[in-house]
ModelCIF file with pLDDT and N, C-alpha, C, O atoms, coordinates in Angstrom:
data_MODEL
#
_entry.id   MODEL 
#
_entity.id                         1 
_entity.type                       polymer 
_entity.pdbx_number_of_molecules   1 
#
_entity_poly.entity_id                      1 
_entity_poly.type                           'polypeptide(L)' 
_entity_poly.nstd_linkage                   no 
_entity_poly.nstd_monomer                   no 
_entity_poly.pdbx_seq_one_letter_code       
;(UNK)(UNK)(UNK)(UNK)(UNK)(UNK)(UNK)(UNK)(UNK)(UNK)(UNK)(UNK)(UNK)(UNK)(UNK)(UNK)
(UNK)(UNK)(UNK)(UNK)(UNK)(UNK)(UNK)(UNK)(UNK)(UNK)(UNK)(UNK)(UNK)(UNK)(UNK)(UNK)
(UNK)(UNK)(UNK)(UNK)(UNK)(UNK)(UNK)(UNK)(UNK)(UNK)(UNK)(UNK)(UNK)(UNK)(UNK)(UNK)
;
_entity_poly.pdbx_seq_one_letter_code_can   XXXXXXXXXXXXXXXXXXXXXXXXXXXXXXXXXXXXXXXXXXXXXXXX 
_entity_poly.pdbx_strand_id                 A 
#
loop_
_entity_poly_seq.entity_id 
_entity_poly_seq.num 
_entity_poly_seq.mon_id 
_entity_poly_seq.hetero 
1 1  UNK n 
1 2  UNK n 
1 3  UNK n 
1 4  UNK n 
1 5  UNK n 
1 6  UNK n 
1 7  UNK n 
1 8  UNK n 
1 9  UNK n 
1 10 UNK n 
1 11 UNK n 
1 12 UNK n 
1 13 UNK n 
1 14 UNK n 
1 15 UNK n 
1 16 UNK n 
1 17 UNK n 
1 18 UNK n 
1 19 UNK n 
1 20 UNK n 
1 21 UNK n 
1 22 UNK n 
1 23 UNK n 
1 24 UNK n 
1 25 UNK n 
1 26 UNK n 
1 27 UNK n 
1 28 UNK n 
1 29 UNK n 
1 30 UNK n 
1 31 UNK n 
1 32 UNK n 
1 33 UNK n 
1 34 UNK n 
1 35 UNK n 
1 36 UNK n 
1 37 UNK n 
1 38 UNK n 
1 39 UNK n 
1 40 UNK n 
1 41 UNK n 
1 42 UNK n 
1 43 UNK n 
1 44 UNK n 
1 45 UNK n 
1 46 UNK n 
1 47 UNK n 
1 48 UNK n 
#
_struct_asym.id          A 
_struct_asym.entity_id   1 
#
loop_
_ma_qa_metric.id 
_ma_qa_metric.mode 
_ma_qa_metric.name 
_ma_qa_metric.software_group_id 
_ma_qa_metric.type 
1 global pLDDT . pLDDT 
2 local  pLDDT . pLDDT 
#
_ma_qa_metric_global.metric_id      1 
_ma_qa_metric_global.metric_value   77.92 
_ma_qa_metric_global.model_id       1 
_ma_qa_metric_global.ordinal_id     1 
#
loop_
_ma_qa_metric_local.label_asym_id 
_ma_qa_metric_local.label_comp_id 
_ma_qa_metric_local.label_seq_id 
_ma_qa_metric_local.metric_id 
_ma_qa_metric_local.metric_value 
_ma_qa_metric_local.model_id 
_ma_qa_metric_local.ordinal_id 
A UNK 1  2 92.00 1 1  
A UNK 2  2 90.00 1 2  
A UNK 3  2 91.00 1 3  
A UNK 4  2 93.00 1 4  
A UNK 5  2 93.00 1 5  
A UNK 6  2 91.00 1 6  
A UNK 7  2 92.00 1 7  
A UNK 8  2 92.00 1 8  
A UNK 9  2 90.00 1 9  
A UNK 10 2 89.00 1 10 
A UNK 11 2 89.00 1 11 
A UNK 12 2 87.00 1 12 
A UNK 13 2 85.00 1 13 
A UNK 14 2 84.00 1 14 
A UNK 15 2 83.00 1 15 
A UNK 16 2 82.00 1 16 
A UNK 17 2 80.00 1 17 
A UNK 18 2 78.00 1 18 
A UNK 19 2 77.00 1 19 
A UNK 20 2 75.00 1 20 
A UNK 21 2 75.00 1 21 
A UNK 22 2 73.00 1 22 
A UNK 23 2 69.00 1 23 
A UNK 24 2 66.00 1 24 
A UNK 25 2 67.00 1 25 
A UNK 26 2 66.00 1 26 
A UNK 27 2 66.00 1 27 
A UNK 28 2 66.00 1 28 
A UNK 29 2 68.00 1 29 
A UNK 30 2 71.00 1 30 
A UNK 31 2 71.00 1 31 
A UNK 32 2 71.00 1 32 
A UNK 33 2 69.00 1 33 
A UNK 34 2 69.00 1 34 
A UNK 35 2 72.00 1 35 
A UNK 36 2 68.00 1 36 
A UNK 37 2 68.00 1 37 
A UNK 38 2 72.00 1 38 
A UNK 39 2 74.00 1 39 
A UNK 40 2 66.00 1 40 
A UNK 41 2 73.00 1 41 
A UNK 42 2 73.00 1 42 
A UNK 43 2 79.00 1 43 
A UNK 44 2 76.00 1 44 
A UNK 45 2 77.00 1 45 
A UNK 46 2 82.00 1 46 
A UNK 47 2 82.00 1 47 
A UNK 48 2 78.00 1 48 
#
loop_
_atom_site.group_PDB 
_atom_site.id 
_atom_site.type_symbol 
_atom_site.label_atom_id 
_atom_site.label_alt_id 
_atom_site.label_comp_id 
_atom_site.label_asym_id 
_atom_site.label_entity_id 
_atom_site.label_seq_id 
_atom_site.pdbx_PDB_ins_code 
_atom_site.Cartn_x 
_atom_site.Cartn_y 
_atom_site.Cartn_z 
_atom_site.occupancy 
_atom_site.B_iso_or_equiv 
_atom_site.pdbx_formal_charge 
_atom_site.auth_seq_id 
_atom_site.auth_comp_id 
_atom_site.auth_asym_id 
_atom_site.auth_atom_id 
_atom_site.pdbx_PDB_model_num 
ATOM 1   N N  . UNK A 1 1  ? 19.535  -6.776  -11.463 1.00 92.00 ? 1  UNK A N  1 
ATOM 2   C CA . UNK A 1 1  ? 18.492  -6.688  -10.436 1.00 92.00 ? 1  UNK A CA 1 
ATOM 3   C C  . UNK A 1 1  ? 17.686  -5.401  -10.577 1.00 92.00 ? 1  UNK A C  1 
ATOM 4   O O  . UNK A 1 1  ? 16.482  -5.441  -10.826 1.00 92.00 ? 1  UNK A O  1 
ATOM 5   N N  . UNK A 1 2  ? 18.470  -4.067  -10.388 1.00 90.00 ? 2  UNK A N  1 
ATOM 6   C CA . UNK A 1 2  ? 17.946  -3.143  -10.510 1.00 90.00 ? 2  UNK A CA 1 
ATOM 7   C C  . UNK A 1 2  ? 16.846  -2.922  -11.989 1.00 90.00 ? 2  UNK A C  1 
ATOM 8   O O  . UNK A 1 2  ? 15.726  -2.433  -11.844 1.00 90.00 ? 2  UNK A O  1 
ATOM 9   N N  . UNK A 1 3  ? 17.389  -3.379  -13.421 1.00 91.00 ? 3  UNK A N  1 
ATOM 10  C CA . UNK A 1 3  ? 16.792  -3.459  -14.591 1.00 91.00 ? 3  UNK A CA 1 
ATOM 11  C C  . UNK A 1 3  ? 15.071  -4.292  -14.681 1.00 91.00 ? 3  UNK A C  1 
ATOM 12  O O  . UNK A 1 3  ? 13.918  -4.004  -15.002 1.00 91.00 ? 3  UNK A O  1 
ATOM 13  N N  . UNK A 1 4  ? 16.044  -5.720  -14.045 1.00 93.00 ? 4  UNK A N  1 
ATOM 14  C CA . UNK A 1 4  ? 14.503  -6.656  -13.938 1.00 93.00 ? 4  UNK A CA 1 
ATOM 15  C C  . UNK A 1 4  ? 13.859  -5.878  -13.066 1.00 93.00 ? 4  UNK A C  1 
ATOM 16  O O  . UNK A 1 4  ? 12.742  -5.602  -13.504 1.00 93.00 ? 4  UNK A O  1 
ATOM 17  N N  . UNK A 1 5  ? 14.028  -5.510  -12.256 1.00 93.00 ? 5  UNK A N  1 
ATOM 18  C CA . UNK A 1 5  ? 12.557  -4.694  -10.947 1.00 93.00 ? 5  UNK A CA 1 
ATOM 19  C C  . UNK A 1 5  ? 12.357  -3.549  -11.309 1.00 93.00 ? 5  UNK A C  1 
ATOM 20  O O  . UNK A 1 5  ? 11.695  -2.796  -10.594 1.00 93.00 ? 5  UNK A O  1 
ATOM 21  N N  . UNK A 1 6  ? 12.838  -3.166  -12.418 1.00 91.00 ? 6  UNK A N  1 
ATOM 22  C CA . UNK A 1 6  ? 12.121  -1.448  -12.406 1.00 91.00 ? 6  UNK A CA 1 
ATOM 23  C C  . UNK A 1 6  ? 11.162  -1.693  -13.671 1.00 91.00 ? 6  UNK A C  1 
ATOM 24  O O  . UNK A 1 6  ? 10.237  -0.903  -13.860 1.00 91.00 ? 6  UNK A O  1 
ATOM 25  N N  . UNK A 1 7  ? 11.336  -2.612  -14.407 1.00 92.00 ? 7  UNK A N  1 
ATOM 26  C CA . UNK A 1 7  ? 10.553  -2.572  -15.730 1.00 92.00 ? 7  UNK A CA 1 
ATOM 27  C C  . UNK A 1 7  ? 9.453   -3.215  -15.048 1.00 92.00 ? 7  UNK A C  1 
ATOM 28  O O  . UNK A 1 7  ? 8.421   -2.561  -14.900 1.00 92.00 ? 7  UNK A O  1 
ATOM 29  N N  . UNK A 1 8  ? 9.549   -4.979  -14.396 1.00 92.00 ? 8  UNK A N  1 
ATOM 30  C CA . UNK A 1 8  ? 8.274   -5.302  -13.776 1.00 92.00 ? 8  UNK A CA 1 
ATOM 31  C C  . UNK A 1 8  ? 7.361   -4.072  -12.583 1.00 92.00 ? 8  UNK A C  1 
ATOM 32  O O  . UNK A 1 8  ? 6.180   -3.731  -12.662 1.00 92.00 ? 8  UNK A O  1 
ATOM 33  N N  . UNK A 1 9  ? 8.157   -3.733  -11.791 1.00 90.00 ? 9  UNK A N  1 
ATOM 34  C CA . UNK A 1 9  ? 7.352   -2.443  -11.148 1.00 90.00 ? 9  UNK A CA 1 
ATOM 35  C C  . UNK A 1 9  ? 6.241   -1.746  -12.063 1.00 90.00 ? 9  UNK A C  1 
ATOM 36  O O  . UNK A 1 9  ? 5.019   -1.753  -11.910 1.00 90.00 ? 9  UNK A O  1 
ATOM 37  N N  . UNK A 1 10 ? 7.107   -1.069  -13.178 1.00 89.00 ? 10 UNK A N  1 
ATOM 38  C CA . UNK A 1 10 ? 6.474   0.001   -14.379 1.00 89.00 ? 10 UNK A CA 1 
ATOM 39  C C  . UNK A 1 10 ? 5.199   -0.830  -15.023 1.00 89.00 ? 10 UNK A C  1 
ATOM 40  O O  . UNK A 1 10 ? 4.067   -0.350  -14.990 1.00 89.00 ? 10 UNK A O  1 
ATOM 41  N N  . UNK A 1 11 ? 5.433   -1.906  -15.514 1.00 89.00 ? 11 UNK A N  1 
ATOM 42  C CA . UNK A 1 11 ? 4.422   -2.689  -15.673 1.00 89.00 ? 11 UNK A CA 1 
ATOM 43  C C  . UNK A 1 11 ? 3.038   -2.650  -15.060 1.00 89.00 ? 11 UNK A C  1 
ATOM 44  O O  . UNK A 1 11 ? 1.919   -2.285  -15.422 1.00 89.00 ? 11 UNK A O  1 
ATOM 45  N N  . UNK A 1 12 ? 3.755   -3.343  -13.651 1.00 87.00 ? 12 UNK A N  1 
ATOM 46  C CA . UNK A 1 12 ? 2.781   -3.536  -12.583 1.00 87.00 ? 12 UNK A CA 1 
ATOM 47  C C  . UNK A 1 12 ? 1.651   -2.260  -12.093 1.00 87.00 ? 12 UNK A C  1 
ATOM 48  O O  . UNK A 1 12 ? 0.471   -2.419  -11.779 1.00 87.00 ? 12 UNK A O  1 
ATOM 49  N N  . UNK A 1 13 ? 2.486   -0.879  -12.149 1.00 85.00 ? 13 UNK A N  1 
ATOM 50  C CA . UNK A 1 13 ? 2.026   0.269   -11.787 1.00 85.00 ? 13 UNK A CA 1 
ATOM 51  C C  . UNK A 1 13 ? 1.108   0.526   -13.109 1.00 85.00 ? 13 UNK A C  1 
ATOM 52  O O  . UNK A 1 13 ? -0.035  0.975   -13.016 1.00 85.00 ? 13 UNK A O  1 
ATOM 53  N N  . UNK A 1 14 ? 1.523   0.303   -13.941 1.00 84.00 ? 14 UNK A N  1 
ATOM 54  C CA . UNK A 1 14 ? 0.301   0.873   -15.204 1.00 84.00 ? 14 UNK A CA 1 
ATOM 55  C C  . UNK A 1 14 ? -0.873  -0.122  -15.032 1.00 84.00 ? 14 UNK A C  1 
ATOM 56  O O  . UNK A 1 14 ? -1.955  0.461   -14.975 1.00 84.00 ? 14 UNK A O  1 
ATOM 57  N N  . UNK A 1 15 ? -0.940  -1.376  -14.941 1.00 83.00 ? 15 UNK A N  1 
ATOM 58  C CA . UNK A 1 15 ? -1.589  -2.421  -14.864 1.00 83.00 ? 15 UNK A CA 1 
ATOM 59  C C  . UNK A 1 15 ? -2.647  -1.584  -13.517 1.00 83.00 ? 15 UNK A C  1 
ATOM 60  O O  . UNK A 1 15 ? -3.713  -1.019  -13.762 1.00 83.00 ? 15 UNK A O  1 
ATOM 61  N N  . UNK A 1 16 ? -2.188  -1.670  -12.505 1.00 82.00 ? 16 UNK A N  1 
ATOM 62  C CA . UNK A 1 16 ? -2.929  -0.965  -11.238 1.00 82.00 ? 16 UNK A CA 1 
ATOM 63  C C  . UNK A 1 16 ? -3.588  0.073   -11.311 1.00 82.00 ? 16 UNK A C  1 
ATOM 64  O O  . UNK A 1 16 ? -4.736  0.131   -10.868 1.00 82.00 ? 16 UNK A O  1 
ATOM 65  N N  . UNK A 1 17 ? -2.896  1.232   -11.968 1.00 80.00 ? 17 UNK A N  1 
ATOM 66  C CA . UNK A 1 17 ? -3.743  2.198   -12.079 1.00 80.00 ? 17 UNK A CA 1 
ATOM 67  C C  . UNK A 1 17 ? -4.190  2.260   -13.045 1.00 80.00 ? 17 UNK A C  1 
ATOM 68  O O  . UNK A 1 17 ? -5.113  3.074   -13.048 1.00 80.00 ? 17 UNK A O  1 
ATOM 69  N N  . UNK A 1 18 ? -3.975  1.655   -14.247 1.00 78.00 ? 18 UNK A N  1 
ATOM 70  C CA . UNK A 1 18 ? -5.419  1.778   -15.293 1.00 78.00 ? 18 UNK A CA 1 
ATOM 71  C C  . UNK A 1 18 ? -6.808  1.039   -14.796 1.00 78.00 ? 18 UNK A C  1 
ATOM 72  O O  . UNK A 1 18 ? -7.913  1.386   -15.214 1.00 78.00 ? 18 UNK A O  1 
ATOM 73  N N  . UNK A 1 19 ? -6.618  0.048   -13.916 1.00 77.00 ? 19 UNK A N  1 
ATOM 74  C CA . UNK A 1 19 ? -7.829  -0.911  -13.627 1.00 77.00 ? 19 UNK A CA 1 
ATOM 75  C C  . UNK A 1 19 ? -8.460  0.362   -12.810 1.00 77.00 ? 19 UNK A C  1 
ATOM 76  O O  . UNK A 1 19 ? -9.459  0.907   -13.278 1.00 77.00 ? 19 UNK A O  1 
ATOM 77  N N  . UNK A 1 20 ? -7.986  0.749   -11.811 1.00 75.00 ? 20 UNK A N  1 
ATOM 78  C CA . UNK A 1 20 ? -8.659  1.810   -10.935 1.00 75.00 ? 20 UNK A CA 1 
ATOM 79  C C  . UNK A 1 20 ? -9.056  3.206   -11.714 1.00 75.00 ? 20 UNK A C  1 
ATOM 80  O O  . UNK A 1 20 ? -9.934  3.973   -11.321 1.00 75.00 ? 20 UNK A O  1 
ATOM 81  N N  . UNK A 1 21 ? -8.205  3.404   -12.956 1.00 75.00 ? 21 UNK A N  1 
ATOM 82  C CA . UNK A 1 21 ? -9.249  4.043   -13.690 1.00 75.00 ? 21 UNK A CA 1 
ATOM 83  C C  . UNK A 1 21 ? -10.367 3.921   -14.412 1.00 75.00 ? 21 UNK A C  1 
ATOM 84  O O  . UNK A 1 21 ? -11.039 4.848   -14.863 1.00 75.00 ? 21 UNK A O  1 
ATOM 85  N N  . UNK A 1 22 ? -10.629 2.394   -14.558 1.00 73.00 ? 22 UNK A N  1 
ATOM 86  C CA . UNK A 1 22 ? -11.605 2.077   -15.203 1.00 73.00 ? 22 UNK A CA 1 
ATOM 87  C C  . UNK A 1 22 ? -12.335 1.681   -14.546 1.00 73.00 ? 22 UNK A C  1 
ATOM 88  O O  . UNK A 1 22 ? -13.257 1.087   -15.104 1.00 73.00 ? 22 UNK A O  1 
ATOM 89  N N  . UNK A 1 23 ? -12.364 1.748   -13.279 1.00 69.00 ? 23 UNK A N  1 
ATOM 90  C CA . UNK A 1 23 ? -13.264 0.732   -12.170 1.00 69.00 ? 23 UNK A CA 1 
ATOM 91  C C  . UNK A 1 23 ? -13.971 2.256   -11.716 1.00 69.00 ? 23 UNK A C  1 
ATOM 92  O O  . UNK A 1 23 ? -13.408 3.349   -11.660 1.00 69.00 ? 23 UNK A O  1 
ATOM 93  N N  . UNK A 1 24 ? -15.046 1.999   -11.492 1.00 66.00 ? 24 UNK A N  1 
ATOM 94  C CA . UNK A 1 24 ? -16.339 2.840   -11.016 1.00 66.00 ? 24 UNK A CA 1 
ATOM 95  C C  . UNK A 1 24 ? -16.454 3.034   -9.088  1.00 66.00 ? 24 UNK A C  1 
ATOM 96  O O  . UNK A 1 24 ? -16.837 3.912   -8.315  1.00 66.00 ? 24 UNK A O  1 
ATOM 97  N N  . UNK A 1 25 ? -16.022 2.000   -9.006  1.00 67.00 ? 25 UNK A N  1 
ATOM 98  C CA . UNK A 1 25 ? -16.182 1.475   -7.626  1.00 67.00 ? 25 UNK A CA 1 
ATOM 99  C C  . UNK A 1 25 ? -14.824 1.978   -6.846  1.00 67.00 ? 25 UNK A C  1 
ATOM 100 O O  . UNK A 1 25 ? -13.869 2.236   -7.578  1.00 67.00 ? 25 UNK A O  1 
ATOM 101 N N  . UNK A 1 26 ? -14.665 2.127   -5.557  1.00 66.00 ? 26 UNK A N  1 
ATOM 102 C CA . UNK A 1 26 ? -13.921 2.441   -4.507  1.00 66.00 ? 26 UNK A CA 1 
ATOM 103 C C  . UNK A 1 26 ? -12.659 1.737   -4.312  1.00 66.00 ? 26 UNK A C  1 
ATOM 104 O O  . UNK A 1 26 ? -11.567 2.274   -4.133  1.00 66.00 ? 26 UNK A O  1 
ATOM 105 N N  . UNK A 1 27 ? -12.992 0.035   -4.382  1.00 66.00 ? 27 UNK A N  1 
ATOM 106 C CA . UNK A 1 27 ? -12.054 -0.884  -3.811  1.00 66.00 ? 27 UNK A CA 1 
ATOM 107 C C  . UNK A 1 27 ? -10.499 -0.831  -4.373  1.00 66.00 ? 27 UNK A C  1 
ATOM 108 O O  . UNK A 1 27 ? -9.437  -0.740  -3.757  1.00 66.00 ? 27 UNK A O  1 
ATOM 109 N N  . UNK A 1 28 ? -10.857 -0.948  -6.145  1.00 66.00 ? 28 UNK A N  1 
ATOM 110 C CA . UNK A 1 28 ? -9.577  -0.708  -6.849  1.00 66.00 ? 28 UNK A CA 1 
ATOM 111 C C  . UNK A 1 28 ? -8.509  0.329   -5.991  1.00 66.00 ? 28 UNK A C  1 
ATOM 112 O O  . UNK A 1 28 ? -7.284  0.289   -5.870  1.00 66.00 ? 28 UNK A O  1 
ATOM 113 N N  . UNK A 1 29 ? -9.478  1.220   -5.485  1.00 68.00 ? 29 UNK A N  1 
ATOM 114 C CA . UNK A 1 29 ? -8.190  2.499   -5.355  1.00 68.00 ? 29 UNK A CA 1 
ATOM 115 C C  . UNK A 1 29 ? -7.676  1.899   -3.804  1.00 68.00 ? 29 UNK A C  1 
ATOM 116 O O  . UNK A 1 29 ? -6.575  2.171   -3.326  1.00 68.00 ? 29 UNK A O  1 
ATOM 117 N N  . UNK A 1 30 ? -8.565  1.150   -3.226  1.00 71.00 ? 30 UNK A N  1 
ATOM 118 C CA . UNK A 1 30 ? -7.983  0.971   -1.709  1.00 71.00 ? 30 UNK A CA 1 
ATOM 119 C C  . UNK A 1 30 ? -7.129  0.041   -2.335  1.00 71.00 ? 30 UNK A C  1 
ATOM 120 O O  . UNK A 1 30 ? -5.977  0.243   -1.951  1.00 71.00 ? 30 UNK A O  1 
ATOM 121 N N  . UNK A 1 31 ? -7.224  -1.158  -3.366  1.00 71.00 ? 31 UNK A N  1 
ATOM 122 C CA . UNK A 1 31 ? -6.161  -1.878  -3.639  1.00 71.00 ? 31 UNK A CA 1 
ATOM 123 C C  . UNK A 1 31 ? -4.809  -1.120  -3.411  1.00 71.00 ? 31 UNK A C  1 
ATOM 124 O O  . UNK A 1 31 ? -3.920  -1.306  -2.579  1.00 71.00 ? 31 UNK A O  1 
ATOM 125 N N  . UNK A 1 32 ? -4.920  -0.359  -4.253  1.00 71.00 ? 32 UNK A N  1 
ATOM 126 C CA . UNK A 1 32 ? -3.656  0.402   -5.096  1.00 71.00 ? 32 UNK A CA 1 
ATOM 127 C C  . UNK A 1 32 ? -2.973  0.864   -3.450  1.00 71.00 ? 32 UNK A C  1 
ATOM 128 O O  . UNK A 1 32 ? -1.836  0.484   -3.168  1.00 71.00 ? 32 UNK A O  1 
ATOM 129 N N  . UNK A 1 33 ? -3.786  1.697   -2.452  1.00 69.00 ? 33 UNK A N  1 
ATOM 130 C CA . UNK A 1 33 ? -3.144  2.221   -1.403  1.00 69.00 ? 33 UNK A CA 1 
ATOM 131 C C  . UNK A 1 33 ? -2.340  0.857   -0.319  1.00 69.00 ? 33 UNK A C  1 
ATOM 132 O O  . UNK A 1 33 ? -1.519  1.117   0.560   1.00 69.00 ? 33 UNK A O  1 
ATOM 133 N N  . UNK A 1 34 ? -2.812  -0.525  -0.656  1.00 69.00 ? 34 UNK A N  1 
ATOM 134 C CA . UNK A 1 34 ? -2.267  -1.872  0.384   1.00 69.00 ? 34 UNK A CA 1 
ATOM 135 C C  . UNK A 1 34 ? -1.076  -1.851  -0.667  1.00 69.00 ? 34 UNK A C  1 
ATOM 136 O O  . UNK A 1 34 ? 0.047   -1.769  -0.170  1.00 69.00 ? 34 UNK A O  1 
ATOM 137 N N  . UNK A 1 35 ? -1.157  -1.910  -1.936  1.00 72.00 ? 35 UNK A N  1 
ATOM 138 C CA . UNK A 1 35 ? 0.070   -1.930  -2.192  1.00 72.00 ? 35 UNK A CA 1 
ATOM 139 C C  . UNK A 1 35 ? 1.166   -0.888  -2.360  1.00 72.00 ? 35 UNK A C  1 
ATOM 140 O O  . UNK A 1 35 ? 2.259   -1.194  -2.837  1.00 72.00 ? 35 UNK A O  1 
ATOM 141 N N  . UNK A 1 36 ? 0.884   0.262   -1.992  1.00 68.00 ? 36 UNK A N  1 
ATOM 142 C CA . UNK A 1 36 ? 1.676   1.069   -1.449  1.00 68.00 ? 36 UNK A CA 1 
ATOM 143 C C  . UNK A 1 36 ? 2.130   1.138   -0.021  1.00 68.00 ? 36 UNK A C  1 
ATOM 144 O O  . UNK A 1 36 ? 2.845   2.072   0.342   1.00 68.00 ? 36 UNK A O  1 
ATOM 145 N N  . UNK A 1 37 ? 1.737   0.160   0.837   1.00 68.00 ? 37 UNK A N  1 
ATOM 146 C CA . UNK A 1 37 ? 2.275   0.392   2.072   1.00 68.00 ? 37 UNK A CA 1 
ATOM 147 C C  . UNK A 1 37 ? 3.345   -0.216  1.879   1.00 68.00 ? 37 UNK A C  1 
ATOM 148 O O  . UNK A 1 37 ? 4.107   0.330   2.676   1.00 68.00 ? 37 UNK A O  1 
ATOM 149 N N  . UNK A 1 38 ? 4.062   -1.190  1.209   1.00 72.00 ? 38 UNK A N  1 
ATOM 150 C CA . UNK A 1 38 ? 5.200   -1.375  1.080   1.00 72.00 ? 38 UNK A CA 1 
ATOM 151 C C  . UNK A 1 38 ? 6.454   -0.395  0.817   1.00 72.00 ? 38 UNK A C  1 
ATOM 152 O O  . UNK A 1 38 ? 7.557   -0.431  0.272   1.00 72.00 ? 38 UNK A O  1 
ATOM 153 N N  . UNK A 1 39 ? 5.930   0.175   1.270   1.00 74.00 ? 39 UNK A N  1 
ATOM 154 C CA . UNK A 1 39 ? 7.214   1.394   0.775   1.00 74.00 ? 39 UNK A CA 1 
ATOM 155 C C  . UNK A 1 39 ? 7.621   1.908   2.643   1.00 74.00 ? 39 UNK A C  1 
ATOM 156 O O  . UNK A 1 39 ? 8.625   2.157   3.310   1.00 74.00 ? 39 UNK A O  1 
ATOM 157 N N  . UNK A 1 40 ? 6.235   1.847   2.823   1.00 66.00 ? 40 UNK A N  1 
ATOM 158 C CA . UNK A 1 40 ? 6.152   2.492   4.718   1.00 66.00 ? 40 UNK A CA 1 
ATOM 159 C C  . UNK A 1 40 ? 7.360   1.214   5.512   1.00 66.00 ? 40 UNK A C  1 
ATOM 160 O O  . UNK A 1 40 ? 7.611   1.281   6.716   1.00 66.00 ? 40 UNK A O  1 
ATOM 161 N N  . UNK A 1 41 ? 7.865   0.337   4.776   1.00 73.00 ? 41 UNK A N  1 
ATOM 162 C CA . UNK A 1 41 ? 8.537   -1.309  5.585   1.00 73.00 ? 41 UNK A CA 1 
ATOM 163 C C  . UNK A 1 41 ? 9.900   -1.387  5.320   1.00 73.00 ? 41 UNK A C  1 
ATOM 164 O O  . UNK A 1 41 ? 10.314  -1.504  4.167   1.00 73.00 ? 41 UNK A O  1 
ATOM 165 N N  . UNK A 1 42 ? 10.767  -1.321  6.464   1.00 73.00 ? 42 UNK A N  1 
ATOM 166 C CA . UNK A 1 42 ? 11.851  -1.748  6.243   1.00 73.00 ? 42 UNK A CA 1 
ATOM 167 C C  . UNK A 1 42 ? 12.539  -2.629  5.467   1.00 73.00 ? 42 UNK A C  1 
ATOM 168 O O  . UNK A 1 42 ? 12.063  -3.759  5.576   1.00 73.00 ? 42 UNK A O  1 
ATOM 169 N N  . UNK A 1 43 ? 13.394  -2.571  4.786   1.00 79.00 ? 43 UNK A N  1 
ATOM 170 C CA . UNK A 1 43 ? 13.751  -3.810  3.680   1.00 79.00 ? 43 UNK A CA 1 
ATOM 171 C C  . UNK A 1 43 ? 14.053  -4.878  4.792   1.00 79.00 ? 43 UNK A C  1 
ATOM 172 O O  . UNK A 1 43 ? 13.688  -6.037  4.598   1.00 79.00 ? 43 UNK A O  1 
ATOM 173 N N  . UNK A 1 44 ? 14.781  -4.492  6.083   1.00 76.00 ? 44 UNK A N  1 
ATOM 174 C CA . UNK A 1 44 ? 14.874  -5.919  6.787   1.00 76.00 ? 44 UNK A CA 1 
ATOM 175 C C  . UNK A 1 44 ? 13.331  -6.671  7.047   1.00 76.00 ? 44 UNK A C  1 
ATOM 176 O O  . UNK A 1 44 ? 13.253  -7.899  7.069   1.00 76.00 ? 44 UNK A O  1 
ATOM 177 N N  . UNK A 1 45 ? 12.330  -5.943  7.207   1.00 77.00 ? 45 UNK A N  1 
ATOM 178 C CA . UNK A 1 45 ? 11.441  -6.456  7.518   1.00 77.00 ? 45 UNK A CA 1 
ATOM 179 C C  . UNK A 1 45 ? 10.706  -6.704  6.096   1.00 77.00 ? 45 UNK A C  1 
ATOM 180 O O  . UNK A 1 45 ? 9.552   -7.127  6.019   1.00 77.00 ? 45 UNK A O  1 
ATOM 181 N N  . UNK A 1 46 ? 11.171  -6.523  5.456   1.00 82.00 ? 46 UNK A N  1 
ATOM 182 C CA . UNK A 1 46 ? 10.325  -6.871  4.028   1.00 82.00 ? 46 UNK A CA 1 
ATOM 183 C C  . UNK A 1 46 ? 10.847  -8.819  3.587   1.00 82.00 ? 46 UNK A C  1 
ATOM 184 O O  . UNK A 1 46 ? 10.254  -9.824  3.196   1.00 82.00 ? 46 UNK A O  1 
ATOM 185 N N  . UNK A 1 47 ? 12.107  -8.484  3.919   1.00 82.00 ? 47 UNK A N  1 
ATOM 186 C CA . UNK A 1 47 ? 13.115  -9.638  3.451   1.00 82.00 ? 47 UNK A CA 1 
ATOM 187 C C  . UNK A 1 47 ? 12.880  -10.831 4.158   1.00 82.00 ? 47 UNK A C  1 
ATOM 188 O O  . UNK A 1 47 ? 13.058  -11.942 3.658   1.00 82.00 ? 47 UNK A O  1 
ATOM 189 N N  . UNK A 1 48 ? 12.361  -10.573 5.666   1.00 78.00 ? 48 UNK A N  1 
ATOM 190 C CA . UNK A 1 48 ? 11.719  -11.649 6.837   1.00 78.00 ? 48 UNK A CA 1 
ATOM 191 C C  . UNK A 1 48 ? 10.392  -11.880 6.315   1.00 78.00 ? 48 UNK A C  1 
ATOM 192 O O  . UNK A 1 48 ? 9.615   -12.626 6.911   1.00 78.00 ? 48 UNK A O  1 
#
């Protein structure tokens, strides 16, 4: 569990922030901050 989710994470995180480095525009980076609010969420409330 721990193996599969840390490599897809690492993935995912390079994927995210290279687009927002290449993006000119604002939105990319607000992307990047919605998917950081997952961290602000309880795992019980993540899991519901």
């Amino acid at each position: 569990l721990a193996t599969v989710t840390a490599l897809i994470a690492v993935l995912i995180a390079v994927l995210l922030a290279y687009s927002a480095r290449l993006s000119r525009r604002a939105w990319p980076v607000l992307l990047n901050r919605t998917v950081g609010l997952g961290y602000a969420f309880p795992g019980s409330v993540i899991a519901v």
